[in-house]
Protein backbone atom coordinates (compact mmCIF):
# COMPACT_ATOMS: atom_id res chain seq x y z
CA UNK A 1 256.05 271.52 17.10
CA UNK A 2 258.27 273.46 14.31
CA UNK A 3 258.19 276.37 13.65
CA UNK A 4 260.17 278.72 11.22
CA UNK A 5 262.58 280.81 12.36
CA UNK A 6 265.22 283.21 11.19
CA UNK A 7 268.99 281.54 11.34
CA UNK A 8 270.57 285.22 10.52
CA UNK A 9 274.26 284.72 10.51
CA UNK A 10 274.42 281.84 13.12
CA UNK A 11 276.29 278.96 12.34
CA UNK A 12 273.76 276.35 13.07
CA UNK A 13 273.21 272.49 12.42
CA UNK A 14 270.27 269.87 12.93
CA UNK A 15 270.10 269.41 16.85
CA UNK A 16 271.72 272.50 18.11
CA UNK A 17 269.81 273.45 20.70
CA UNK A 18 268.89 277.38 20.45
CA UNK A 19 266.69 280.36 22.67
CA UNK A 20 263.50 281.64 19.96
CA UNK A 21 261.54 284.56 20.51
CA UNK A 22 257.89 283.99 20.21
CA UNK A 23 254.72 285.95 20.60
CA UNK A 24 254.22 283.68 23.88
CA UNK A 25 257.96 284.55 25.52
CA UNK A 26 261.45 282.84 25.13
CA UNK A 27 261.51 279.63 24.58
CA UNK A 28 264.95 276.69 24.41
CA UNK A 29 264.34 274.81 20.89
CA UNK A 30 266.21 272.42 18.36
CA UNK A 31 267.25 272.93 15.46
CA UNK A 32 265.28 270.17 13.16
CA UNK A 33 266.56 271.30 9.26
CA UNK A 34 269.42 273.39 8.33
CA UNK A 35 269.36 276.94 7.14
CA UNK A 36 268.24 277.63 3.93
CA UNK A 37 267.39 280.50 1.58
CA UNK A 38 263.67 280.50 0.43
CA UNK A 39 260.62 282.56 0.88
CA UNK A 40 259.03 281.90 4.27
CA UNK A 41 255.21 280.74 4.30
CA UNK A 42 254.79 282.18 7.47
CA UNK A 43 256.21 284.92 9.80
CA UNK A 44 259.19 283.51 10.84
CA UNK A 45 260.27 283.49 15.03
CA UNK A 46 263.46 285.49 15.65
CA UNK A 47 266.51 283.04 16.99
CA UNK A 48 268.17 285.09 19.77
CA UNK A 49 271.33 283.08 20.42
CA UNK A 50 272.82 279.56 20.68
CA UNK A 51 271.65 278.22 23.97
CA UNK A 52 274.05 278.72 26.41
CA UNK A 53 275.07 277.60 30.10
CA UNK A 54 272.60 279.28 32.12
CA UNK A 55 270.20 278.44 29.43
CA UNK A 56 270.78 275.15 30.07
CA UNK A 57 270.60 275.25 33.70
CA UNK A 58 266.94 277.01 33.49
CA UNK A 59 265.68 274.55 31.34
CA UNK A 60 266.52 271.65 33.44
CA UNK A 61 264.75 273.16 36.19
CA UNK A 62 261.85 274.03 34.15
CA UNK A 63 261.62 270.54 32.58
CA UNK A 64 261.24 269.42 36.45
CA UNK A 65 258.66 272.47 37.16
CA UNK A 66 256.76 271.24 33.84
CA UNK A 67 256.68 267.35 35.41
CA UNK A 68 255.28 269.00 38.57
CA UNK A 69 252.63 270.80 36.53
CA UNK A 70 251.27 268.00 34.44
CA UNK A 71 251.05 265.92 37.58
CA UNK A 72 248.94 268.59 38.90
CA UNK A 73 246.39 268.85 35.94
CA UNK A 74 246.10 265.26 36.08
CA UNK A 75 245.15 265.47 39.62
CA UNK A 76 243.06 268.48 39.08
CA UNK A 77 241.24 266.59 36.02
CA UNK A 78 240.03 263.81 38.70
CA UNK A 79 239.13 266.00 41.20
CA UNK A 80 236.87 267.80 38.68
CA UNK A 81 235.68 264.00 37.47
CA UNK A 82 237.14 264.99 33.77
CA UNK A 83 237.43 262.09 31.93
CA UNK A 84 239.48 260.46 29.23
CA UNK A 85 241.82 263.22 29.99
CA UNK A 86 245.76 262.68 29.60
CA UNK A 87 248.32 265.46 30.33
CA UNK A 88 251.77 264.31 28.82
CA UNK A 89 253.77 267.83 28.53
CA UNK A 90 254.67 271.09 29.44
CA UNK A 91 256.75 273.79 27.45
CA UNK A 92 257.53 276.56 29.84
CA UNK A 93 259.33 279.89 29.10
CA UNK A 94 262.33 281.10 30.31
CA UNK A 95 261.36 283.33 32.50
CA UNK A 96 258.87 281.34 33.56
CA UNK A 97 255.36 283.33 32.89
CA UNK A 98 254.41 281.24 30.39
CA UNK A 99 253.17 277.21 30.71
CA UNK A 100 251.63 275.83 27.99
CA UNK A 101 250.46 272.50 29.19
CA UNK A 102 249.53 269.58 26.22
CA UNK A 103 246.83 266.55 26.64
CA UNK A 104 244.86 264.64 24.70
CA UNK A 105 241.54 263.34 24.97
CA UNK A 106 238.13 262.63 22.79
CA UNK A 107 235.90 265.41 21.70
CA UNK A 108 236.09 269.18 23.36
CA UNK A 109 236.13 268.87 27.86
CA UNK A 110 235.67 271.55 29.49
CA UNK A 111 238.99 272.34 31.69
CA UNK A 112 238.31 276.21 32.63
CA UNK A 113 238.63 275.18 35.70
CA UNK A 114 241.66 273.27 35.79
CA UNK A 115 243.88 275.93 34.21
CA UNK A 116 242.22 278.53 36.73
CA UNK A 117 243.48 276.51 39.33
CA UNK A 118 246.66 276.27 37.89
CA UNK A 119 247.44 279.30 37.33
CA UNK A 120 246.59 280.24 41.12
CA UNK A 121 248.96 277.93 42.25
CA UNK A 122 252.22 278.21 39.71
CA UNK A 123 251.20 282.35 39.35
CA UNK A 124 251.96 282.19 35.56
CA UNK A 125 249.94 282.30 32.47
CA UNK A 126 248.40 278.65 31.72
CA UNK A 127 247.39 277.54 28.56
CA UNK A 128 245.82 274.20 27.86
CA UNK A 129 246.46 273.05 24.30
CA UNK A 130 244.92 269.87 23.23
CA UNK A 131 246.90 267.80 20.76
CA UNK A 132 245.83 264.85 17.97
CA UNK A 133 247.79 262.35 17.53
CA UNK A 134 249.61 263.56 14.38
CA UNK A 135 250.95 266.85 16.41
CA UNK A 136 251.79 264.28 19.14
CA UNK A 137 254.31 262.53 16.62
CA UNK A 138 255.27 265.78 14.97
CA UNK A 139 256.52 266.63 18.78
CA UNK A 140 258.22 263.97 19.30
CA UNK A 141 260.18 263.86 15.85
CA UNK A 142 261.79 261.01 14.62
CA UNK A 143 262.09 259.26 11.19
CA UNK A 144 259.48 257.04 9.24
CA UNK A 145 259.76 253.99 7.23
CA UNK A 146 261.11 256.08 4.64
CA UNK A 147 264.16 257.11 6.48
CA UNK A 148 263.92 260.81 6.37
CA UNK A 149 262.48 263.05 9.65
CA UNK A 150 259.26 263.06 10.15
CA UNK A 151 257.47 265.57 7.63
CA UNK A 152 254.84 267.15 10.02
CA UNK A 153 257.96 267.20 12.59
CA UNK A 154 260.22 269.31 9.89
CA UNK A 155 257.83 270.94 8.20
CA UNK A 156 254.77 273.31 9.63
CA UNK A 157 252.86 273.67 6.60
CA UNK A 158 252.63 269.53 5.97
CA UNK A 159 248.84 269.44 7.62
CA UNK A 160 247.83 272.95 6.37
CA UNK A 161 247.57 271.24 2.66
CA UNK A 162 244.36 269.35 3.90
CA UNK A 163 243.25 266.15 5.80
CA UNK A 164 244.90 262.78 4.83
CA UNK A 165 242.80 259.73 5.04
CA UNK A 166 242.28 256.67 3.35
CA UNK A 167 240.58 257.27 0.60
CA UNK A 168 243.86 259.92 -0.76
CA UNK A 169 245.76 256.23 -1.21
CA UNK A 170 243.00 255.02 -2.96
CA UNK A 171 242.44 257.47 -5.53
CA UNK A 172 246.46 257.49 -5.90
CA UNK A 173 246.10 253.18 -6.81
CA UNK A 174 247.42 252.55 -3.82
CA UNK A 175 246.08 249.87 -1.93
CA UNK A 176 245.59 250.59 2.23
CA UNK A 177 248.29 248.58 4.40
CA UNK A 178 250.69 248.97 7.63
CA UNK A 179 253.56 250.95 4.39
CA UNK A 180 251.48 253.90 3.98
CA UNK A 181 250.23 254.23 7.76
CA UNK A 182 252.81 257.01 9.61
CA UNK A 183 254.00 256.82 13.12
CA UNK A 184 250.57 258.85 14.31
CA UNK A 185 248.67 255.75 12.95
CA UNK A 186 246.99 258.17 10.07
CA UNK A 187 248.23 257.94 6.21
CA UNK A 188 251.45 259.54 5.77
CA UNK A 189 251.77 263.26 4.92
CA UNK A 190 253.31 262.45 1.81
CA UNK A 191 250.14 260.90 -0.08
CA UNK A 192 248.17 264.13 0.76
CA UNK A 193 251.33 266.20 -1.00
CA UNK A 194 251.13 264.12 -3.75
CA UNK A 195 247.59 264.07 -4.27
CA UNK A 196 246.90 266.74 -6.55
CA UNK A 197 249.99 265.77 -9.52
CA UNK A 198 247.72 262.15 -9.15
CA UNK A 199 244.25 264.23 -9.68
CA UNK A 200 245.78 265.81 -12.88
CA UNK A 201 247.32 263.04 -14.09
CA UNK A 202 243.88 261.05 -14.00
CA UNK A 203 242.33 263.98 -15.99
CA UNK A 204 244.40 263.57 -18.88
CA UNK A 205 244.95 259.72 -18.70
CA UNK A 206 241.84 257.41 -19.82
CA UNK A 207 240.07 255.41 -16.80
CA UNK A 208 241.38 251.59 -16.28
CA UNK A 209 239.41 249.15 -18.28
CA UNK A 210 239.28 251.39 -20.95
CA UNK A 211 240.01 250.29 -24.38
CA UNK A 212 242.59 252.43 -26.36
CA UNK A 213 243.76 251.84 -30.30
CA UNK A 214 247.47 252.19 -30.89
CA UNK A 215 248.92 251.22 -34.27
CA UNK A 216 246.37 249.05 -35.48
CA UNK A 217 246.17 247.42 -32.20
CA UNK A 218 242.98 247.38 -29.64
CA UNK A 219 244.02 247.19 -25.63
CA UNK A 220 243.11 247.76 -22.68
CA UNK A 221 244.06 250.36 -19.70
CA UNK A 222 244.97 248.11 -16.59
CA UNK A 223 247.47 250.61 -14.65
CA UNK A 224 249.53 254.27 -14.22
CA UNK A 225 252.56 255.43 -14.05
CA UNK A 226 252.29 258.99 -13.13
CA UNK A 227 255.66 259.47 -12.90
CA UNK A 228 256.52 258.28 -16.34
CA UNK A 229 253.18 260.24 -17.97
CA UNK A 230 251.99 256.73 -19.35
CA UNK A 231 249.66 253.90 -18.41
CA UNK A 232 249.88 250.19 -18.80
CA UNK A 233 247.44 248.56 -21.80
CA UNK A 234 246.85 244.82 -21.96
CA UNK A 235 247.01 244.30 -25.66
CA UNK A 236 246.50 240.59 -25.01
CA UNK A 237 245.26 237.76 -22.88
CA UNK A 238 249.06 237.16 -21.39
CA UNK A 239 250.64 239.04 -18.51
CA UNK A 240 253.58 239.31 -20.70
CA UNK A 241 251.64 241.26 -23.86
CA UNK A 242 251.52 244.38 -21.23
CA UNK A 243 252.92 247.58 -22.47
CA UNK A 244 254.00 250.81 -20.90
CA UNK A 245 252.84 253.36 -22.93
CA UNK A 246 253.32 257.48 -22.79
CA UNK A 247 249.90 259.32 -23.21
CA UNK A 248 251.92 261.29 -26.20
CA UNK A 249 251.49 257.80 -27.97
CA UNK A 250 247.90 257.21 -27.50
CA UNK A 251 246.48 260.80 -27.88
CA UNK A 252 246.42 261.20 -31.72
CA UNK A 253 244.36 257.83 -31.79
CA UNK A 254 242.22 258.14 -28.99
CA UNK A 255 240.15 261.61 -27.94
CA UNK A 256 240.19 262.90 -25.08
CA UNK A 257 244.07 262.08 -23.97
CA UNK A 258 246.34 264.65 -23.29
CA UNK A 259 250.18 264.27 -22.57
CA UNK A 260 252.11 266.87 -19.66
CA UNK A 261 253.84 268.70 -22.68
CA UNK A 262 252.38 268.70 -26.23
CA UNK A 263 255.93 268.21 -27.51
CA UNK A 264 255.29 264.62 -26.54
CA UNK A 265 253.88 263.69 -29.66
CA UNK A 266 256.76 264.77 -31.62
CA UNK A 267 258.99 262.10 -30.25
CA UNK A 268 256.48 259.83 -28.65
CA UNK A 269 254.74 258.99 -32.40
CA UNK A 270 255.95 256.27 -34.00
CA UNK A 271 257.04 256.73 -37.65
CA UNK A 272 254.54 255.19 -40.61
CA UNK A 273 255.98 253.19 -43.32
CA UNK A 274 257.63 256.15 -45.36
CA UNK A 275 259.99 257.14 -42.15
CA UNK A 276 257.45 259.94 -41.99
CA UNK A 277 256.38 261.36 -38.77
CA UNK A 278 253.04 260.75 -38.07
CA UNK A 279 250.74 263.78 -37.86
CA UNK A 280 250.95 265.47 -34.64
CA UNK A 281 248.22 268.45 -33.31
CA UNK A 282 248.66 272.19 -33.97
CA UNK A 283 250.73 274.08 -31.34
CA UNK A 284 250.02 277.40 -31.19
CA UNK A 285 253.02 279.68 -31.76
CA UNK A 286 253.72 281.33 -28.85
CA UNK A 287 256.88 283.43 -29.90
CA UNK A 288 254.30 285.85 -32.48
């Protein structure tokens, strides 16, 4: 899982491996994004040093320990008869007084007992931490169909905006399918970033279907583009009488539209027959 951290004056690039200090012990990460200079949204973890060769040489023999111990809570689990229970990781410390072990399974079991027993036998701290299947993928890193990492694998704070689901895409016009499912099998992080620019787009832009007077002409709203501030009108019965037209266009004829920036509908209005500008609403003057 990432995590923030302070790079200080290390020289450090995506995939150098390095030792973090964090309120559980020492831990061997990787760097996943390069240093950069920008307010943290969380506490950041303190990078001790670039991981070195006894570094190395503890964490393979942790990475064996932590096979050992997830083959143990798995047997554990079945003594117990705890179902629907899979163990697939371990991160250990460096000194070794810290296991956090990491399953998945459906709904809440109880596994008191199977970390008490763990912790008898491997005489370190043992924490069980269940995982979905979006921290699962974040883990595990990677790029998506996109070709960029993984955001919930470079980025901590891509879940804490909300939950993603299907109905996000729909509200955004986009219709469900295999291009906006990520690699955890949920709707990408991405639509769920996006969301609210869609939300206050739709507030300013008239619903599809409805009809809209420009110029002396009567259409109809059939699609968005958010990005361009403008929706599509249907101004006949042919696919090819389709327009793209800014909302700085339609708001002096049609209530209720409002463009991002007023200043739109200084250069979005057309000009009437005298080369005149056509009348534009009252900005207030900011600068008295």
């Amino acid at each position: 899982m990432s995590k923030l951290c302070h790079a200080r004056d290390l020289d450090l690039r995506v995939g150098n491996r390095v030792v973090v200090e964090t309120e559980d012990g020492v831990f061997v990460g990787r760097v996943a994004l390069t240093p950069r200079r920008r307010e943290p949204y969380m506490l950041p973890y303190d990078i001790l040093r670039v991981v070195d060769p006894e570094d190395e040489r503890v964490e393979d023999a942790h990475r064996e320990l932590g096979r050992g111990v997830r083959n143990e809570a798995q047997k554990l689990a079945r003594d117990y008869q705890i179902k629907g229970v899979e163990f697939f990781g371990c991160d250990v410390s460096l000194d070794g007084s810290y296991i956090e072990v990491k399953y998945g399974a459906e709904g809440r079991p109880n596994l008191n007992r199977v970390s008490d027993a763990l912790e008898r036998l491997y005489e370190a701290r043992i924490m069980l931490r269940q995982y979905t299947f979006i921290e699962r993928a974040s883990d595990t890193g990677g790029c998506d169909t996109c070709g960029v990492p993984l955001c919930c694998a470079t980025w901590s704070g891509a879940r804490s905006m909300g939950p993603v689901n299907v109905r996000l895409a729909k509200q955004q016009g986009v219709t469900p399918n295999d291009k906006i499912m990520g690699c955890c099998g949920e709707v990408k992080c991405c639509m769920r970033y996006e969301h609210d620019v869609y939300k206050e787009f739709k507030e300013r832009a008239p619903y599809r279907n409805t009809t809209v007077q420009l110029e002396g002409r009567e259409g109809q709203v059939v699609d968005y583009s958010m990005v361009k501030d403008s929706v599509m009108v249907q101004f006949g019965s042919k696919r090819s009488e389709r327009e793209l037209i800014p909302l700085g266009r339609l708001a002096p004829e049609n209530p209720g539209i409002e463009p991002a920036d007023p200043e739109d509908w200084a250069t979005e209005n057309p000009r009437d027959a005298n080369g005149q500008g056509a009348d534009r609403p009252e900005v207030p003057d900011t600068d008295s």
